[in-house]
Protein backbone atom coordinates (compact mmCIF):
# COMPACT_ATOMS: atom_id res chain seq x y z
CA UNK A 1 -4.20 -16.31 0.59
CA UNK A 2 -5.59 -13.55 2.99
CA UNK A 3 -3.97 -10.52 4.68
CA UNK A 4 -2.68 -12.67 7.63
CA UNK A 5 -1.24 -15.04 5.63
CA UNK A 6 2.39 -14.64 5.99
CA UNK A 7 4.91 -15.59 2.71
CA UNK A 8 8.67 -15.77 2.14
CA UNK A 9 8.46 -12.92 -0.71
CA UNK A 10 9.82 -10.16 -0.43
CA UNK A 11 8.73 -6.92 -2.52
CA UNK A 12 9.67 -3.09 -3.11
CA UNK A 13 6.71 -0.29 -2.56
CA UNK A 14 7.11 3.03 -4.36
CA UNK A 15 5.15 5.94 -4.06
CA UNK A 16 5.05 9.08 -5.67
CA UNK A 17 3.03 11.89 -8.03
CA UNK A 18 3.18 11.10 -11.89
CA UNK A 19 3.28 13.48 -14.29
CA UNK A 20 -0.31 13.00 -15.34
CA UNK A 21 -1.71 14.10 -11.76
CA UNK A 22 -2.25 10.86 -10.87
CA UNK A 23 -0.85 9.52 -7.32
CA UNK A 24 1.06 5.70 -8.08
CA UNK A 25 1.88 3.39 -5.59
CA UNK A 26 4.36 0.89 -7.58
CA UNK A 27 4.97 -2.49 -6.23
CA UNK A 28 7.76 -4.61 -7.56
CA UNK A 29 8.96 -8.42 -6.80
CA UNK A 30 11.56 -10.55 -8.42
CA UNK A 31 9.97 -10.06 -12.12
CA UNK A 32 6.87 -8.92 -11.45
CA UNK A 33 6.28 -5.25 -11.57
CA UNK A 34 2.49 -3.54 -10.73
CA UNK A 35 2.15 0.51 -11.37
CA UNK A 36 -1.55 1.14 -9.65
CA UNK A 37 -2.39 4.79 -10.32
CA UNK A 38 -4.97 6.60 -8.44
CA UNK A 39 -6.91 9.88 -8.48
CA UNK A 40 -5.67 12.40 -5.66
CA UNK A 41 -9.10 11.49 -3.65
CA UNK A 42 -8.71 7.96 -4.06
CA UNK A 43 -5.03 8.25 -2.73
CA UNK A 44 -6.17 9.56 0.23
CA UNK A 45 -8.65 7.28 0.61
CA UNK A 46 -5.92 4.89 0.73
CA UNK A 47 -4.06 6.84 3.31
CA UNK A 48 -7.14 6.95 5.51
CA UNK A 49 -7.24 3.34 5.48
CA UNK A 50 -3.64 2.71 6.28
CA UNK A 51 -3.59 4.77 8.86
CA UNK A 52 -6.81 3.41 10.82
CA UNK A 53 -5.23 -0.17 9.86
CA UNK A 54 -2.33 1.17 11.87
CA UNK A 55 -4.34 2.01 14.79
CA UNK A 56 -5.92 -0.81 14.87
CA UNK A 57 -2.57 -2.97 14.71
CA UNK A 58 -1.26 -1.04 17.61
CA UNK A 59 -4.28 -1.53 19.42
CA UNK A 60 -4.02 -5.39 18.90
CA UNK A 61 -0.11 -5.20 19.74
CA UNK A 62 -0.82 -3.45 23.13
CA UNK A 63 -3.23 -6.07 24.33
């Protein structure tokens, strides 16, 4: 399975601070339930990545 493989699941993002400092993105589907906490500079490593993976997608749905 890659990142453009598409599948019939469907799953719940949270994201929010904890109380611990930490940033959590919280992903939950059917049963399964993942808490991934991150450091404040990892979480916005994360952000920088979503948003250039949004300008790329844009890019690619303009074409």
């Amino acid at each position: 399975m890659g990142i453009n493989s598409e599948k019939e699941i469907e799953a719940n993002l949270q994201i929010g601070p904890t109380s611990l400092g930490m940033v959590r993105l919280f992903i939950s589907a059917g049963d399964l339930e993942i808490p991934m906490d991150f450091e404040p500079e990892e979480a916005e490593e994360i952000a920088e990545e979503i948003r250039a993976a949004i300008a790329q997608a844009r890019n690619a749905s303009s074409k």
